[in-house]
Structure formats: structure tokens, C-alpha cells
N, C-alpha and C. Protein backbone atom coordinates (compact mmCIF):
# COMPACT_ATOMS: atom_id res chain seq x y z
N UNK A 1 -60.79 -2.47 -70.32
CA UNK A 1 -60.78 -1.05 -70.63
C UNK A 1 -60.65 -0.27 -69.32
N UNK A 2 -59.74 0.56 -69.61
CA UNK A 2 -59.51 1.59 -68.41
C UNK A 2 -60.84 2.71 -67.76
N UNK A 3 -60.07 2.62 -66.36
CA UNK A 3 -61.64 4.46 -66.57
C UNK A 3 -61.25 5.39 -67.45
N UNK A 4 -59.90 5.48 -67.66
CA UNK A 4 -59.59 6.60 -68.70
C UNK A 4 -60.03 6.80 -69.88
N UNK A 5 -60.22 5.18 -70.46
CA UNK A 5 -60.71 4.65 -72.07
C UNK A 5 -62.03 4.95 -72.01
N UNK A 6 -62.64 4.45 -70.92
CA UNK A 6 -64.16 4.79 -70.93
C UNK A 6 -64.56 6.04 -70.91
N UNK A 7 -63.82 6.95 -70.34
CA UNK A 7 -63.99 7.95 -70.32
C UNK A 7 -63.99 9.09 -71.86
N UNK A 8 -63.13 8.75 -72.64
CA UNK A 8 -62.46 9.22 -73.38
C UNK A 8 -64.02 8.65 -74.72
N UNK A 9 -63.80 7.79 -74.56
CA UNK A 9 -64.64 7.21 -75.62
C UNK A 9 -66.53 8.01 -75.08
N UNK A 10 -67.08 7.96 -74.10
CA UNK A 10 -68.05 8.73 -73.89
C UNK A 10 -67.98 10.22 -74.40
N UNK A 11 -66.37 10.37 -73.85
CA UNK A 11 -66.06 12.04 -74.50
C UNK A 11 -66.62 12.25 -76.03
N UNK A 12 -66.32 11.10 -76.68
CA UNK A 12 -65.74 10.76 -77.97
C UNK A 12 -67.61 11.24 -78.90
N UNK A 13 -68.27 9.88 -78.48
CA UNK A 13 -69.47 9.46 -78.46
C UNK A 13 -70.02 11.38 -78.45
N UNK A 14 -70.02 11.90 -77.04
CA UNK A 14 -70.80 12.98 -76.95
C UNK A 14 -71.05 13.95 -77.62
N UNK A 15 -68.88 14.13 -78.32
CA UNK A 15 -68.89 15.00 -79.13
C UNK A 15 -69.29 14.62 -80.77
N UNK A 16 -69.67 13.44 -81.12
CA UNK A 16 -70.16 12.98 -82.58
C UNK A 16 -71.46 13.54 -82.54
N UNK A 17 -71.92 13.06 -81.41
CA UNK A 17 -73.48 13.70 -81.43
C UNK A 17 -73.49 14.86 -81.91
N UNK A 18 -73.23 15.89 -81.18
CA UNK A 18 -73.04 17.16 -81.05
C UNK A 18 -72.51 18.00 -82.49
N UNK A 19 -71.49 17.27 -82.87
CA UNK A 19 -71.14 17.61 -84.40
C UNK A 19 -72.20 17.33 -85.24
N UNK A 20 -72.85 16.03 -85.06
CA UNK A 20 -73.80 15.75 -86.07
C UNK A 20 -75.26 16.79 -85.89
N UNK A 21 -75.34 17.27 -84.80
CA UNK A 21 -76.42 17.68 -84.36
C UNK A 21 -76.12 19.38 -84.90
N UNK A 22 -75.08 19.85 -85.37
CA UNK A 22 -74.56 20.94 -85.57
C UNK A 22 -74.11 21.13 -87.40
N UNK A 23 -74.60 19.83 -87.74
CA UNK A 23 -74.84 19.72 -89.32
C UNK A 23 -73.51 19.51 -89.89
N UNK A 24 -72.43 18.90 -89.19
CA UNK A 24 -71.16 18.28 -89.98
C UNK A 24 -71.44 16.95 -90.59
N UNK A 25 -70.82 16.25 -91.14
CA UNK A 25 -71.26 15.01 -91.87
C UNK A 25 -70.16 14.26 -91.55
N UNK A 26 -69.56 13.10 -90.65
CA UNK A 26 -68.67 12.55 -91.02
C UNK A 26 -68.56 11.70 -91.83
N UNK A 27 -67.20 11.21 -91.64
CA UNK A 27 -66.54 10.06 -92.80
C UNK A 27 -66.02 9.58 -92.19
N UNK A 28 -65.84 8.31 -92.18
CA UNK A 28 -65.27 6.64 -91.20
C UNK A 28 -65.50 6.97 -89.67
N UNK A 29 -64.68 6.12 -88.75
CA UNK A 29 -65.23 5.74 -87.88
C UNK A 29 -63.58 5.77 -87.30
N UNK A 30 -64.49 5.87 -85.56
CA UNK A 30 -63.53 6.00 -84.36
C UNK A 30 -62.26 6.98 -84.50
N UNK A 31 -60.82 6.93 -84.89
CA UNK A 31 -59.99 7.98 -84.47
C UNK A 31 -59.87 8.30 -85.45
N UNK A 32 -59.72 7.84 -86.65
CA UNK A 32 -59.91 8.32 -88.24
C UNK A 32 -60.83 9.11 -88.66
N UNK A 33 -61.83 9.46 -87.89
CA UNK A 33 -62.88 9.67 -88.37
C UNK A 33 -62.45 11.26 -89.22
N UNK A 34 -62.90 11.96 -89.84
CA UNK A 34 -63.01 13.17 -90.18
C UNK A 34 -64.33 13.58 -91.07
N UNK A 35 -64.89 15.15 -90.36
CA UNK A 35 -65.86 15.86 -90.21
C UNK A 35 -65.63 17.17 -91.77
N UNK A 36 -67.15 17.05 -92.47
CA UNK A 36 -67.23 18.01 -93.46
C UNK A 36 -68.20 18.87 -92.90
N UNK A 37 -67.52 20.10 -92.77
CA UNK A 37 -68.14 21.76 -92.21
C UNK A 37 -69.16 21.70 -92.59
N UNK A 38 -70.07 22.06 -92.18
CA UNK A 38 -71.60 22.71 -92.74
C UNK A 38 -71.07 24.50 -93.38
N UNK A 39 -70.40 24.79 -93.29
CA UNK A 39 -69.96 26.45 -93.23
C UNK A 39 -69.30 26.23 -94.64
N UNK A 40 -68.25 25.93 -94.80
CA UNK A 40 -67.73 25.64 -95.88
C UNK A 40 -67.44 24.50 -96.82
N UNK A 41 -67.99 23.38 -96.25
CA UNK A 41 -67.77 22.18 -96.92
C UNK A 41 -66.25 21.20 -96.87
N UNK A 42 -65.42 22.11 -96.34
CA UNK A 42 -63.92 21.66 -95.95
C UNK A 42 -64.40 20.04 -95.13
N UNK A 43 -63.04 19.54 -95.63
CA UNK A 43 -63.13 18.15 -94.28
C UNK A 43 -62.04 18.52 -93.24
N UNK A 44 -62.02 18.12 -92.02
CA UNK A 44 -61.35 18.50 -90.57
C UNK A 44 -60.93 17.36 -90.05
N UNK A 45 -60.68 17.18 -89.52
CA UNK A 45 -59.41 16.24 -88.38
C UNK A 45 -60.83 16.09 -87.15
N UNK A 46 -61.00 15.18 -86.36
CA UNK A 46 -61.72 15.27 -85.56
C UNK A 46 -61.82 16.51 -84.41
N UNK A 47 -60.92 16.89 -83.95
CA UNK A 47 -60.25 17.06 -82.82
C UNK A 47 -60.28 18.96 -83.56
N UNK A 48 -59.76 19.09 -84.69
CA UNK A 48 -60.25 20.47 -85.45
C UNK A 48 -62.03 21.09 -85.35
N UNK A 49 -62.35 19.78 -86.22
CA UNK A 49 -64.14 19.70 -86.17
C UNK A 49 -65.20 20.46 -84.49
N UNK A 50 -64.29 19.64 -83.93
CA UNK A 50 -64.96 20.10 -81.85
C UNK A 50 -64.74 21.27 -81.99
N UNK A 51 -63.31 21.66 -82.22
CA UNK A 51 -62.88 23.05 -81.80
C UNK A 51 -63.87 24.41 -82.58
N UNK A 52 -63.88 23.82 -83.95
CA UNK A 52 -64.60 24.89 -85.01
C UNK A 52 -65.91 25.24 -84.19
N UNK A 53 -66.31 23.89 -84.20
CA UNK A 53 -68.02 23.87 -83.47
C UNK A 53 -68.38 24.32 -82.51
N UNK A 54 -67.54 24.55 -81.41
CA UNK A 54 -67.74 25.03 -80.09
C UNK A 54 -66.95 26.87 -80.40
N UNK A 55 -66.24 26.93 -81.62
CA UNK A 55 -66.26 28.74 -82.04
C UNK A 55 -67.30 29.28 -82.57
N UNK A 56 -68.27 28.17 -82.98
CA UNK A 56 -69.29 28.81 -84.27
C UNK A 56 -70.44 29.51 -83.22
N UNK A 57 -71.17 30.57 -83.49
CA UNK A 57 -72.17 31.23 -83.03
C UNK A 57 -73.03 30.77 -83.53
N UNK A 58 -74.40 30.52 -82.49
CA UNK A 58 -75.22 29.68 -83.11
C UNK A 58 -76.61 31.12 -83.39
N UNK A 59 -77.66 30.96 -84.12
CA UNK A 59 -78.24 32.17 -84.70
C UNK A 59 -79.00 32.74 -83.79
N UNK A 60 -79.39 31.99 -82.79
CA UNK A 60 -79.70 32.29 -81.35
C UNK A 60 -78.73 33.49 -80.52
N UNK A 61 -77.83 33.02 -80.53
CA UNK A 61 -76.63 33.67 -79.60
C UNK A 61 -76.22 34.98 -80.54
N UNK A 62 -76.47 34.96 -82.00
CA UNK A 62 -75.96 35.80 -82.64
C UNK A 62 -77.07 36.79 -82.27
N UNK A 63 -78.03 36.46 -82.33
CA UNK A 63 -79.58 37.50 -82.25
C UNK A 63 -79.58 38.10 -80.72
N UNK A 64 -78.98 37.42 -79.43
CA UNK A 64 -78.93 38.05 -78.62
C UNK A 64 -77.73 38.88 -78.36
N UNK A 65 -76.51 38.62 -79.01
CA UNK A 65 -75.22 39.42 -79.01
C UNK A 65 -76.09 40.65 -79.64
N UNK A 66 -76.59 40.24 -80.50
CA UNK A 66 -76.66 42.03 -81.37
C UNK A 66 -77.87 42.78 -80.79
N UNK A 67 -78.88 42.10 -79.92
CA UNK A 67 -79.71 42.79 -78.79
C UNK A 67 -78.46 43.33 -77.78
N UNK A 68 -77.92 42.97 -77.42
CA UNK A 68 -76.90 43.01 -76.28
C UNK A 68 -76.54 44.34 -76.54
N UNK A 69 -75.62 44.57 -78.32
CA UNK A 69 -74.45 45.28 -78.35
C UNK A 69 -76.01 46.92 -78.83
N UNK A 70 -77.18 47.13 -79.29
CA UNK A 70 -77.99 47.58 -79.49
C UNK A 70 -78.59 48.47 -78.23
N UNK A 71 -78.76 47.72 -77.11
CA UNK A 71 -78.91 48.22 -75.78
C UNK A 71 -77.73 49.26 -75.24
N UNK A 72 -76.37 48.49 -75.62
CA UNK A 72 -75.43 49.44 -75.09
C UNK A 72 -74.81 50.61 -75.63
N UNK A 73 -75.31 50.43 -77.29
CA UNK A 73 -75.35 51.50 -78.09
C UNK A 73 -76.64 52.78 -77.41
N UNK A 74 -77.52 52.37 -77.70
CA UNK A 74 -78.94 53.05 -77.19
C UNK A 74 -78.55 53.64 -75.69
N UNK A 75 -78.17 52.98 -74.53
CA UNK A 75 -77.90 53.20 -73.03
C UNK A 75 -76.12 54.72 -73.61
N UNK A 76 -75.21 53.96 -74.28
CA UNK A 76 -74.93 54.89 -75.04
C UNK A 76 -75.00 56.47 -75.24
N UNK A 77 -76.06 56.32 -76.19
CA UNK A 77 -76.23 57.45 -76.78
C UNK A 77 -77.10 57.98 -75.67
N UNK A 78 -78.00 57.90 -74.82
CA UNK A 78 -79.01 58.27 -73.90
C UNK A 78 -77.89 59.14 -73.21
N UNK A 79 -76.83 58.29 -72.71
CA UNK A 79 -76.26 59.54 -72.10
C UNK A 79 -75.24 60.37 -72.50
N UNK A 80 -74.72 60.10 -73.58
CA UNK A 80 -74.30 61.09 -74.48
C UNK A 80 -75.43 62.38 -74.41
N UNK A 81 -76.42 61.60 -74.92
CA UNK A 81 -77.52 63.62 -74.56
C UNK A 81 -77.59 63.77 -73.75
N UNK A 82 -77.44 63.00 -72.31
CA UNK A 82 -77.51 63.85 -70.82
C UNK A 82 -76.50 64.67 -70.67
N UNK A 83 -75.34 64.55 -71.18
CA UNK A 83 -73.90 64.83 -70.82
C UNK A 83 -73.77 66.34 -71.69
N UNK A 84 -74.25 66.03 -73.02
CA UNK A 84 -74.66 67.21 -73.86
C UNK A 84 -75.58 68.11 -73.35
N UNK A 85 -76.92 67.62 -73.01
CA UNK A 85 -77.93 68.62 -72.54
C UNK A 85 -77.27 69.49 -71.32
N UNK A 86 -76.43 68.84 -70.27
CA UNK A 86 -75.71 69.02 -69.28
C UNK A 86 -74.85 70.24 -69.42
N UNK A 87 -74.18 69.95 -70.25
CA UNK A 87 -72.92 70.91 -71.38
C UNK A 87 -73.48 72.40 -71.44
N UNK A 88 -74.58 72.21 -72.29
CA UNK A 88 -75.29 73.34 -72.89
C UNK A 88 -75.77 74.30 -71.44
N UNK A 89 -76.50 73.43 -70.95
CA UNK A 89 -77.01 73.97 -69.69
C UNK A 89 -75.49 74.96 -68.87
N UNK A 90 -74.94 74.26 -69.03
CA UNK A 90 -74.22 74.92 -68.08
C UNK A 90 -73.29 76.62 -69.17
N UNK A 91 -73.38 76.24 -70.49
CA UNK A 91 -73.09 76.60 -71.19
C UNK A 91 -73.82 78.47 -71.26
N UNK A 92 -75.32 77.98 -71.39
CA UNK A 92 -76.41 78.97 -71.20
C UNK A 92 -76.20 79.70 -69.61
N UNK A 93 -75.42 78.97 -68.55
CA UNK A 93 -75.92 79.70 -67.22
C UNK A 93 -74.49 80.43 -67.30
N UNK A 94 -73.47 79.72 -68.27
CA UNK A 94 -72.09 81.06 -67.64
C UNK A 94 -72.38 82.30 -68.78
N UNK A 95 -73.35 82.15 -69.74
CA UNK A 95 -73.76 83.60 -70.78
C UNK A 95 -74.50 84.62 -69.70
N UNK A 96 -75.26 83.61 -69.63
CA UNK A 96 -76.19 84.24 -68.50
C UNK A 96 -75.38 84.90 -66.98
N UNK A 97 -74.47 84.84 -66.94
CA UNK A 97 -73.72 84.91 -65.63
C UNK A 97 -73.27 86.24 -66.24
N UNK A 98 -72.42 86.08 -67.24
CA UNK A 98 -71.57 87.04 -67.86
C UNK A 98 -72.22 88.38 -68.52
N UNK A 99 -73.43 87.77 -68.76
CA UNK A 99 -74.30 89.34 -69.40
C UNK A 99 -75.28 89.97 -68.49
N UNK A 100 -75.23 89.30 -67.00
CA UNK A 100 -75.28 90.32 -65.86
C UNK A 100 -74.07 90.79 -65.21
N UNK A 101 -73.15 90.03 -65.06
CA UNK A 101 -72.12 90.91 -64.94
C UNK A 101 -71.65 92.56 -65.85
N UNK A 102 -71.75 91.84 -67.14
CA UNK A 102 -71.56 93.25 -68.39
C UNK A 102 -72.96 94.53 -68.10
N UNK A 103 -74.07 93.80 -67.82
CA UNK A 103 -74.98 94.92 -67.51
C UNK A 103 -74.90 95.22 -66.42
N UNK A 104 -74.37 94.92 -65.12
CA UNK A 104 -74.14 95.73 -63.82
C UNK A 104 -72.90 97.18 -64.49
N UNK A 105 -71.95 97.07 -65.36
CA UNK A 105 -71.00 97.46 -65.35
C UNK A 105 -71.24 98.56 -65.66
């Protein structure tokens, strides 16, 4: 066996784990093998199965994406009212500018 074979086959090995550990179920063995989704129950091609698994969000990652996208909403809106309060302010000082000007007149 080559380093390449060995290699390939550890690849192989790592990623069964990993599927299995990610709740796919296979069916037969070595290059035949093919994987039934935990998501939908579909069967996959090996080489499909990795790819799905390494797209899927795990509920962990989903819970911190939506902390993530929550913060930048919130950071957001925070300065949306600075920018507003800002607005106004400046809004109030040209009235204020203009209705001493009109009362000097």
C-alpha cells in the first residue's frame, strides 16, 4: 500500500466517524458505501454525505450565529438613535438660530 492509499483510507476512516457521529446511518462498506441523512432520510453517495455534513449548522453554531447577528442588530439600532438624537439636536439649534435671527429683525 502506497502513502497515498494510506492516506486516503485514514481520510476515509475519519470521515465515517464523523458522519456517524453526525447521525447518518450507512449502508455497505468501503467505496460503495452510501449514507442516509439524518435531515431528510435521503441516501447519498459517500463523497455527497462529507460535503452535506460539513454544510450542516450544528445547533451550537446556529445559537451563536443568531447571538452574533442580535448584537449587530442591537449595536445597530444604538446608533441609529445616536445619529437621530444627533439629527434632532442639530435640528432644534438651526430653529433656535433662526428665531433669533427673526427676533433681532
Amino acid at each position: 500500500m502506497t502513502e497515498r492509499d494510506q492516506s486516503t483510507t485514514r481520510r476515509d476512516a475519519a470521515e465515517r466517524r464523523e458522519l456517524e457521529a453526525a447521525g447518518w446511518e450507512p449502508k455497505g462498506h468501503g467505496v460503495k458505501t452510501i449514507w442516509q441523512s439524518p435531515a431528510d432520510g435521503r441516501w447519498y453517495a459517500h463523497y455527497q454525505a462529507v460535503e452535506m455534513m460539513k454544510a450542516e449548522i450544528s445547533p451550537e453554531e446556529e445559537h451563536l450565529l443568531g447571538e452574533h447577528i442580535l448584537s449587530l442588530w442591537e449595536d445597530g439600532r444604538e446608533r441609529q438613535e445616536e445619529e437621530t438624537r444627533s439629527l434632532l439636536d442639530a435640528i432644534g439649534q438651526a430653529h433656535q438660530a433662526r428665531a433669533q435671527k427673526d427676533n433681532q429683525q
